[in-house]
N, C-alpha and C. Protein backbone atom coordinates (compact mmCIF):
# COMPACT_ATOMS: atom_id res chain seq x y z
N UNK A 1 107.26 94.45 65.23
CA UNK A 1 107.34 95.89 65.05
C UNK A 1 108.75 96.24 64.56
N UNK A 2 108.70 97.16 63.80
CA UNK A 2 110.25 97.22 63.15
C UNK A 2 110.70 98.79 64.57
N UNK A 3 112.09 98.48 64.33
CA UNK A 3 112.85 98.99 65.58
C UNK A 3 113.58 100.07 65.06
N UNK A 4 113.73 101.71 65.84
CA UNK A 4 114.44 102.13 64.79
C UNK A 4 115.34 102.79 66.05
N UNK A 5 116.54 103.16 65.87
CA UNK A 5 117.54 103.58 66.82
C UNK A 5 117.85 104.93 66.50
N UNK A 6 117.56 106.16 67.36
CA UNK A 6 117.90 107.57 66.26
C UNK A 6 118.67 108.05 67.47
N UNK A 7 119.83 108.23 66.77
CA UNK A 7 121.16 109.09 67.44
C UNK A 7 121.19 110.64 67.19
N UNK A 8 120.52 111.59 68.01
CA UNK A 8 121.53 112.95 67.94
C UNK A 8 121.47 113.73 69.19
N UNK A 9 122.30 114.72 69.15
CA UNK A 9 122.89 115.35 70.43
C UNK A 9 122.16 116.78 70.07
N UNK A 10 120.91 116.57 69.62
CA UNK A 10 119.94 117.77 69.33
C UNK A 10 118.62 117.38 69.59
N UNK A 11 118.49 117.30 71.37
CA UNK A 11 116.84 116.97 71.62
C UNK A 11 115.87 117.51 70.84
N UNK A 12 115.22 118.54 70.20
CA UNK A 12 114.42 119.00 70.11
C UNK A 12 114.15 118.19 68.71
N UNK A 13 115.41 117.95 67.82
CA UNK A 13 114.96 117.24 66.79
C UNK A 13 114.67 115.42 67.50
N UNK A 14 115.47 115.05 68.08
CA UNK A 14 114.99 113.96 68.10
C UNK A 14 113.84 113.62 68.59
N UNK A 15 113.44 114.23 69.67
CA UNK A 15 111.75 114.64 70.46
C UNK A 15 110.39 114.41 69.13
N UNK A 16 111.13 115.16 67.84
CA UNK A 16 110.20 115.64 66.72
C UNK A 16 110.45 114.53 65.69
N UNK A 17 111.20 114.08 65.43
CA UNK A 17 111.11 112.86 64.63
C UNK A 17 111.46 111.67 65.36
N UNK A 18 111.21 111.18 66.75
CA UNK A 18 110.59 109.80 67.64
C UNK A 18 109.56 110.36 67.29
N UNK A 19 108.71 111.35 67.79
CA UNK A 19 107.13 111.26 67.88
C UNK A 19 106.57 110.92 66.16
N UNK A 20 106.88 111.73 65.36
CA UNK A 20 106.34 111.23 64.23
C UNK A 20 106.57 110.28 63.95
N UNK A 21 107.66 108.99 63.88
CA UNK A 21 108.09 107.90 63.19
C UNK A 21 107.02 106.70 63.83
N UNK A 22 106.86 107.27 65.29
CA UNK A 22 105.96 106.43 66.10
C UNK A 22 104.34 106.66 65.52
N UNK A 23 103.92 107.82 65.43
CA UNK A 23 102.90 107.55 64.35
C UNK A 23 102.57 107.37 63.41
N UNK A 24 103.73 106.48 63.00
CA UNK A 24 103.93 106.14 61.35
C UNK A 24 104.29 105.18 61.95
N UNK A 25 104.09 104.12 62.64
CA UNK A 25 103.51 102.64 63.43
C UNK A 25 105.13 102.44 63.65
N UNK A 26 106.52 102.88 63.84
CA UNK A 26 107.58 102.44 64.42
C UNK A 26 108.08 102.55 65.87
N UNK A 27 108.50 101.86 66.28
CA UNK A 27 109.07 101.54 67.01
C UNK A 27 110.69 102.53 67.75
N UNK A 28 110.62 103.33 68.45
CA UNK A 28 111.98 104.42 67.87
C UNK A 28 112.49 104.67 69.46
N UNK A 29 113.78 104.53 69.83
CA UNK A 29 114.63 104.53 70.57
C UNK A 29 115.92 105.29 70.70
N UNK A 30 115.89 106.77 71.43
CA UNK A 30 116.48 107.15 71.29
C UNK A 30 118.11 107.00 71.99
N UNK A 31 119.11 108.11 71.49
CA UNK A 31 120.63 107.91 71.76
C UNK A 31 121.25 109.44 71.61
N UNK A 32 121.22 110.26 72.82
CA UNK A 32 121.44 111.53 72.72
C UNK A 32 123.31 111.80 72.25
N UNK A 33 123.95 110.83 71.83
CA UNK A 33 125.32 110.65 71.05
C UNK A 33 126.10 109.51 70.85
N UNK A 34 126.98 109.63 69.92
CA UNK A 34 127.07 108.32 69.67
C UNK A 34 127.06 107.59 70.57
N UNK A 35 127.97 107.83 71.76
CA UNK A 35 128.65 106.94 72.42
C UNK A 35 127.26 105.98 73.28
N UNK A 36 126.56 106.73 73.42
CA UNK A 36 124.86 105.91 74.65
C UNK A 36 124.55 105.36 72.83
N UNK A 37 124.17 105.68 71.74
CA UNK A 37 123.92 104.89 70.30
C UNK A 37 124.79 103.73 70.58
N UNK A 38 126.04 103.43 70.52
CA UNK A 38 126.89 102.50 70.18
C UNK A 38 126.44 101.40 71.30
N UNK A 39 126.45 102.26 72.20
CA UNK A 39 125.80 101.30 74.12
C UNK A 39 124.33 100.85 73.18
N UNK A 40 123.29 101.33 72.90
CA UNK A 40 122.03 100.84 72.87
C UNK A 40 122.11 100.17 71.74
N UNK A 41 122.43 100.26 70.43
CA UNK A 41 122.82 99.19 69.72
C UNK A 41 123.80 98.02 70.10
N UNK A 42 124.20 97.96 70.70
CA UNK A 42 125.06 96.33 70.81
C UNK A 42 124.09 95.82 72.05
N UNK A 43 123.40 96.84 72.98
CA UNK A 43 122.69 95.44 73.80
C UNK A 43 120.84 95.20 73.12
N UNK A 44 120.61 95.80 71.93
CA UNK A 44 119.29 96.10 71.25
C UNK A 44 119.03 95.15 70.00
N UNK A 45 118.08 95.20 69.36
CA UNK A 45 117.77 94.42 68.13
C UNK A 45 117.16 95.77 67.57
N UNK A 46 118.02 96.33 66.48
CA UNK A 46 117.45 97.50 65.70
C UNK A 46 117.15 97.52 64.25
N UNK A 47 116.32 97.48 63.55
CA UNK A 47 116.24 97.41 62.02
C UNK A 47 116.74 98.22 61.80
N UNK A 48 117.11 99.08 61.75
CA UNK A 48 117.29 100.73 61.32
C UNK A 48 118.17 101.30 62.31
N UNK A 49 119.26 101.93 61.78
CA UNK A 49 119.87 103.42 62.22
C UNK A 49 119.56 104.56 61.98
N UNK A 50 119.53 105.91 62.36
CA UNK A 50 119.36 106.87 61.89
C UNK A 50 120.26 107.83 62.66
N UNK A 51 121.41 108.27 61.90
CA UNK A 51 122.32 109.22 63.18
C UNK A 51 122.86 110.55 62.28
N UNK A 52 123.10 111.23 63.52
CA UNK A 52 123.56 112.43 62.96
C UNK A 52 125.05 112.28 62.77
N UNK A 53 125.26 112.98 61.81
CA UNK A 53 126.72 113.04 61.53
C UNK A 53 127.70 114.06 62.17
N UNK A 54 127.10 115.28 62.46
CA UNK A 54 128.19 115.56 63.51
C UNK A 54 127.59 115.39 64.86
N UNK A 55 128.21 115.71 65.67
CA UNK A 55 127.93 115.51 67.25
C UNK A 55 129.15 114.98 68.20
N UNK A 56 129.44 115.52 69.19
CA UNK A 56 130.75 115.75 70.05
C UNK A 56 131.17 114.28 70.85
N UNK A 57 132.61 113.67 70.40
CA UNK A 57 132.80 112.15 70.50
C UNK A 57 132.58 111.56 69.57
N UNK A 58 131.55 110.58 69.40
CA UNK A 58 131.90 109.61 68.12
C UNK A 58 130.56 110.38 67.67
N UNK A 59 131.39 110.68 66.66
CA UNK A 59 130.23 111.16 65.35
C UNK A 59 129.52 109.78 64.53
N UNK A 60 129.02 110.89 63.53
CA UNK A 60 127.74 109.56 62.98
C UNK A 60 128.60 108.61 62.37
N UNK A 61 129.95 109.25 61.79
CA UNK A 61 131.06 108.00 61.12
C UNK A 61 131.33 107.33 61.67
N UNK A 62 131.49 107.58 63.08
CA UNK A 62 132.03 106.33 64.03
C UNK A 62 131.21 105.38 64.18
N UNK A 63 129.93 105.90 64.82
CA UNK A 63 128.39 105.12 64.77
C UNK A 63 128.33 104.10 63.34
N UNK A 64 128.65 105.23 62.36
CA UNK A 64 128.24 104.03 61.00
C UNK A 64 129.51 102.53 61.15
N UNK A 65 131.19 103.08 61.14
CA UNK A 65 131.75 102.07 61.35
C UNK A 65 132.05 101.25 62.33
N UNK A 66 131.05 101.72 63.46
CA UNK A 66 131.02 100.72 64.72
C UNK A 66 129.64 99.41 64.24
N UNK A 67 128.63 99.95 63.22
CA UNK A 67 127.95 99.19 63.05
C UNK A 67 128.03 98.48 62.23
N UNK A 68 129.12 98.98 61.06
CA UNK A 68 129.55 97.74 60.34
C UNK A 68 130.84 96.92 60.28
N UNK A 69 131.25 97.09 62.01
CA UNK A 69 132.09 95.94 62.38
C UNK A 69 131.59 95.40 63.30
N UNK A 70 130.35 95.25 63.63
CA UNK A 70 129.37 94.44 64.38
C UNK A 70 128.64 93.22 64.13
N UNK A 71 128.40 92.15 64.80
CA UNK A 71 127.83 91.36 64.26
C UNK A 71 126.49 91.86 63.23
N UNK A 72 125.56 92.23 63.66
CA UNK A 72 124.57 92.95 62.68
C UNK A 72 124.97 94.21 61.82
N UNK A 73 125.91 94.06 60.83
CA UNK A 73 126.58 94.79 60.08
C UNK A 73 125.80 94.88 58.68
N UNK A 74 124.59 94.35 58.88
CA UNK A 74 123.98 94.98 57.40
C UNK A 74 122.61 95.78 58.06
N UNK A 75 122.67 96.32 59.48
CA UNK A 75 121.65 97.05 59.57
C UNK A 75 122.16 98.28 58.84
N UNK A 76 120.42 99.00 57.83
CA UNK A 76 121.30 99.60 57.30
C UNK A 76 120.80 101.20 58.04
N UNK A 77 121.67 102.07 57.71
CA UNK A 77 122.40 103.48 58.61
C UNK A 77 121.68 104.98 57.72
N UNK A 78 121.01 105.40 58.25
CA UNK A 78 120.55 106.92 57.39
C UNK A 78 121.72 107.62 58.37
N UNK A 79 122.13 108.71 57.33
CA UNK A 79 123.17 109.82 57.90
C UNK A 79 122.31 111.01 57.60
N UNK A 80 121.60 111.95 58.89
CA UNK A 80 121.21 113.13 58.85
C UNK A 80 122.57 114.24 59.07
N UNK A 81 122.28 115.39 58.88
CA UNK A 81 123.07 116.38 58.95
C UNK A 81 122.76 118.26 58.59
N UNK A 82 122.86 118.78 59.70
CA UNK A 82 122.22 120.28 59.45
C UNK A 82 123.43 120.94 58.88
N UNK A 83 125.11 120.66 58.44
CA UNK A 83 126.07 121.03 57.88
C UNK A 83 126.33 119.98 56.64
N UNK A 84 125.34 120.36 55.60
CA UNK A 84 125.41 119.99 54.42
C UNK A 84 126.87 119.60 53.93
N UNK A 85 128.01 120.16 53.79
CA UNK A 85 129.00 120.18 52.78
C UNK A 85 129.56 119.01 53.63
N UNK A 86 129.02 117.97 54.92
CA UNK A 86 129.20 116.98 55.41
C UNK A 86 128.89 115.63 55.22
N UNK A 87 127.97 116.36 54.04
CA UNK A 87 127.43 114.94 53.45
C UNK A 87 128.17 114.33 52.63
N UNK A 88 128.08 113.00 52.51
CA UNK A 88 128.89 112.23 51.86
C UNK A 88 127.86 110.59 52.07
N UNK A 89 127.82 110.15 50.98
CA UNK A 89 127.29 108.93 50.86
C UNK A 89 127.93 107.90 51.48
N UNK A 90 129.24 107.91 51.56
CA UNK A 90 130.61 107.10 52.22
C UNK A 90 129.34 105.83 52.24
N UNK A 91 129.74 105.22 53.21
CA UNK A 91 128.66 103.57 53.55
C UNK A 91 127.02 104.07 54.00
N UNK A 92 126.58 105.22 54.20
CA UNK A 92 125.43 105.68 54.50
C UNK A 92 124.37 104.82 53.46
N UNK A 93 123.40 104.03 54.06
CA UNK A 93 122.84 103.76 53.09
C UNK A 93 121.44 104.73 52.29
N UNK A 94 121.67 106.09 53.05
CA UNK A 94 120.77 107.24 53.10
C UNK A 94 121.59 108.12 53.82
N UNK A 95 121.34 109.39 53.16
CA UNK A 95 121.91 110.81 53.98
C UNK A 95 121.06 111.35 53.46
N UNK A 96 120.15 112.50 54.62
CA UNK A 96 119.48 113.94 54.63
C UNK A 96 120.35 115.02 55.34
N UNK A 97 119.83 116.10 54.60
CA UNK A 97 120.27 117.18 54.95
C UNK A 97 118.86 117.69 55.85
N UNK A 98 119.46 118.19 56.84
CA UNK A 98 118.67 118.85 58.11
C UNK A 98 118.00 120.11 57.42
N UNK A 99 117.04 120.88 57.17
CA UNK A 99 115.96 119.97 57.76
C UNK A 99 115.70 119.31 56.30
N UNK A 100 114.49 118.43 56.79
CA UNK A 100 113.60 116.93 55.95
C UNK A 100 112.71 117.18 56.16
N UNK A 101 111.41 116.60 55.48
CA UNK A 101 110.35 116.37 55.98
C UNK A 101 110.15 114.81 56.29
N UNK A 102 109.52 114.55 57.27
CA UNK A 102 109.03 113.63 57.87
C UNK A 102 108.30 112.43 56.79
N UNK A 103 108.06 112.70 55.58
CA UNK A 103 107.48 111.84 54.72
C UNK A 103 108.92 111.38 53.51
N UNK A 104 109.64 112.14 53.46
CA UNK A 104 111.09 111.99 52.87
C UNK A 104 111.46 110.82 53.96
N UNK A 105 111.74 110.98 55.68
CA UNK A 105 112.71 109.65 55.81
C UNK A 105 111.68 108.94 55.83
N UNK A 106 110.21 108.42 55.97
CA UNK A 106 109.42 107.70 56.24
C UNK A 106 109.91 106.84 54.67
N UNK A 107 109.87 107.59 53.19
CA UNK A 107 109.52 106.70 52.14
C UNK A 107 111.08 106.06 52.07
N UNK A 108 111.98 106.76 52.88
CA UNK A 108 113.27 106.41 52.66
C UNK A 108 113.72 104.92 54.12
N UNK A 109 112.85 105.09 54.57
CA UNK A 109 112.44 103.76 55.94
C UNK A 109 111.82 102.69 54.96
N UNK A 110 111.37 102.88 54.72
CA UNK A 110 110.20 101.60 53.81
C UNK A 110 111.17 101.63 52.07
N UNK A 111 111.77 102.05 51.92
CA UNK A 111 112.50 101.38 51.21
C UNK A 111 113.88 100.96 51.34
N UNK A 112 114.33 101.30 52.28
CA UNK A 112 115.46 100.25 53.11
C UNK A 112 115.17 99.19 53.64
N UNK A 113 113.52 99.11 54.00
CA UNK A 113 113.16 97.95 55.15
C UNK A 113 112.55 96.65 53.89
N UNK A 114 112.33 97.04 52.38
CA UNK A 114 112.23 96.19 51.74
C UNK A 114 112.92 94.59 51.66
C-alpha cells in the first residue's frame, strides 16, 4: 500500500483530504505540525509527503529540509498553502494553493509515485 504522511495544523482540512486520499486506495497518516510530521516520519516508511507550508514551529520548509537531510531524502514532498504569494517551488516536488480539488493532488500522487 503506498503510505502518505499529511502535515497541517488545520484539522478540518486534514480530516477532508485523509478521508478522500483513503478512498482513492492510500494509505494516509496524519501530523497536526511539523514538529509530530518530523517525529512520524523518521520512525515511519512514507512514500509521500504532503505539508503545509505555513504552520507555527517548523513550517513546511523545515519539514521539506528535514526530509532531505534524512536518510530517505528522495521521498518526494507536495507543498500545500492557503497564502499563495508563499508559494515557491524551492525543492517542493509539487506545491498547491489551498483550496485544490481532490483529483488535482490525486493525479499529482500518481505522478510522483511513477
Amino acid at each position: 500500500m503506498f503510505n502518505i504522511l499529511l502535515i497541517d495544523d488545520e484539522e478540518a482540512i486534514v480530516l477532508m483530504i485523509k478521508e478522500a486520499l483513503e478512498c482513492s486506495g492510500y494509505n494516509v497518516e496524519i501530523a497536526a505540525d511539523g514538529i509530530e510530521g518530523i517525529i512520524k516520519f523518521g520512525k515511519g516508511y512514507f512514500d509521500l509527503v504532503i505539508t503545509d507550508i505555513r504552520m507555527p514551529g517548523i513550517d513546511g520548509y523545515g519539514v521539506l529540509q528535514h526530509v532531505q537531510n534524512f536518510d530517505k531524502k528522495n521521498t518526494p514532498i507536495i507543498g500545500i498553502s492557503g497564502t499563495p504569494w508563499l508559494l515557491e517551488d524551492k525543492d517542493f516536488d509539487a506545491v498547491l494553493e489551498k483550496p485544490f480539488s481532490i483529483k488535482t493532488l490525486v493525479d499529482i500522487i500518481i505522478n510522483l509515485a511513477e
